[in-house]
C-alpha atoms as a PDB file:
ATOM      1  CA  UNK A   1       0.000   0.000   0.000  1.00  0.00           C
ATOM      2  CA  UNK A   2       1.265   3.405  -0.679  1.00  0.00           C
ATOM      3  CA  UNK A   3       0.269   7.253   0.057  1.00  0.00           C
ATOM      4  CA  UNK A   4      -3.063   8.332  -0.786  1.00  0.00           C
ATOM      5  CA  UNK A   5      -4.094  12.538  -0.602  1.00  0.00           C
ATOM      6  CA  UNK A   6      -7.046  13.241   1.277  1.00  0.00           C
ATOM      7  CA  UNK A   7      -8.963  16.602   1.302  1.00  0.00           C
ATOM      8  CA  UNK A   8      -8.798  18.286   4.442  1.00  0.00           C
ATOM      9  CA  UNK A   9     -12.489  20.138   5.870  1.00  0.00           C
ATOM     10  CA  UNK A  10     -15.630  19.216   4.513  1.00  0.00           C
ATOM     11  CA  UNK A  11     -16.324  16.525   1.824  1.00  0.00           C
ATOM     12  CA  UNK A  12     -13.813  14.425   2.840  1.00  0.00           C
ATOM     13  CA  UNK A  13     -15.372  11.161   1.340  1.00  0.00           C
ATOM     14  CA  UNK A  14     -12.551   9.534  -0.972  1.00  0.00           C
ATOM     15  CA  UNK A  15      -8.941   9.124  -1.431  1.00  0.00           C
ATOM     16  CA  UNK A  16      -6.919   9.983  -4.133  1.00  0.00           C
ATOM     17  CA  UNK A  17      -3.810   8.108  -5.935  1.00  0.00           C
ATOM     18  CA  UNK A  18      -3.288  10.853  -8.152  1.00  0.00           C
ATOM     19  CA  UNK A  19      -2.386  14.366  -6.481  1.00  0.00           C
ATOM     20  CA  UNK A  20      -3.456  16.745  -9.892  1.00  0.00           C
ATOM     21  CA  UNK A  21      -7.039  14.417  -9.295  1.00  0.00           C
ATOM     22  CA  UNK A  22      -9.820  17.200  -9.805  1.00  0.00           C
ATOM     23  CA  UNK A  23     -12.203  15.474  -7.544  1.00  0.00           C
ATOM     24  CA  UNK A  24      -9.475  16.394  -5.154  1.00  0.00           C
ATOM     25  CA  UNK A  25      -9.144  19.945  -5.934  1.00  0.00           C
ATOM     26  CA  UNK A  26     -12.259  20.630  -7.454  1.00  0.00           C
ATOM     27  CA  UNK A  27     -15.245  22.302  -5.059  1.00  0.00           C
ATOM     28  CA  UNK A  28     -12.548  25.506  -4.674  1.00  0.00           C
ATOM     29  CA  UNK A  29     -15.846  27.081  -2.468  1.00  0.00           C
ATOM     30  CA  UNK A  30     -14.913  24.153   0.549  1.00  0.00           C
ATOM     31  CA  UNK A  31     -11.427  23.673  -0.401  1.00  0.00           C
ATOM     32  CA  UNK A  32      -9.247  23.363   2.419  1.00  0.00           C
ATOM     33  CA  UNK A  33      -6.031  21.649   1.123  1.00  0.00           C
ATOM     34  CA  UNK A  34      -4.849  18.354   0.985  1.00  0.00           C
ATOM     35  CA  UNK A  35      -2.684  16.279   3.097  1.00  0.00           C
ATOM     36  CA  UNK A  36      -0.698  12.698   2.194  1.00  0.00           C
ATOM     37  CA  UNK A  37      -0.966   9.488   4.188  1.00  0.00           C
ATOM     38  CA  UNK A  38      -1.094   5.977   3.742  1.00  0.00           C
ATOM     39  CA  UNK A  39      -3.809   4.214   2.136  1.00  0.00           C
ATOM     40  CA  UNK A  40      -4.309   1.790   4.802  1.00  0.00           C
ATOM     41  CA  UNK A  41      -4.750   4.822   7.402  1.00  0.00           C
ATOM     42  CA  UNK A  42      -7.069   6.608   4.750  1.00  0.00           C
ATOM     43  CA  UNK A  43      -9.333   3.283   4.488  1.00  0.00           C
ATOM     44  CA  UNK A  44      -9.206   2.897   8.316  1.00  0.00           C
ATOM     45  CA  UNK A  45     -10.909   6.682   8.422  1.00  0.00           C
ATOM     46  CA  UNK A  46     -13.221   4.813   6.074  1.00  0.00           C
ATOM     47  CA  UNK A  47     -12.638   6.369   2.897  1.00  0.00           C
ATOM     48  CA  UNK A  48     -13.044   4.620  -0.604  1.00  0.00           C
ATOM     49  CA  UNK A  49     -10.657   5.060  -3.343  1.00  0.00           C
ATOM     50  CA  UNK A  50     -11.593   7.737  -6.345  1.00  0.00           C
ATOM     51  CA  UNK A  51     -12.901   6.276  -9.357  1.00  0.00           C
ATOM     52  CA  UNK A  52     -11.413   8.828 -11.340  1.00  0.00           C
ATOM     53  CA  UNK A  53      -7.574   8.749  -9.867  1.00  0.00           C
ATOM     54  CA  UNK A  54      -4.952   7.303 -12.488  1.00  0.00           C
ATOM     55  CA  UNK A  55      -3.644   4.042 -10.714  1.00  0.00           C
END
């Protein structure tokens, strides 16, 4: 498993495998930056992976 980017502040629902992801970036209105961990900690906060990341 590797490092996954997570939105940080509200709609915080998926993790990303691809950091220029614009489901990650997108919603600039409740945008509060990202942050990096690893994807087992990200599915242990129970987020799902992003359908739309590059693997």
């Amino acid at each position: 498993m590797g490092i996954v980017h997570v939105r940080t502040g509200d709609y915080r629902t998926k993790y990303h495998t691809d950091v220029d992801c614009p489901s990650l970036n997108g919603k600039q209105g409740t945008y509060m930056g990202q942050e990096s961990m690893s994807e087992e900690k990200a599915k242990e906060q129970g987020l799902a992976a992003c359908r739309h990341c590059k693997r």
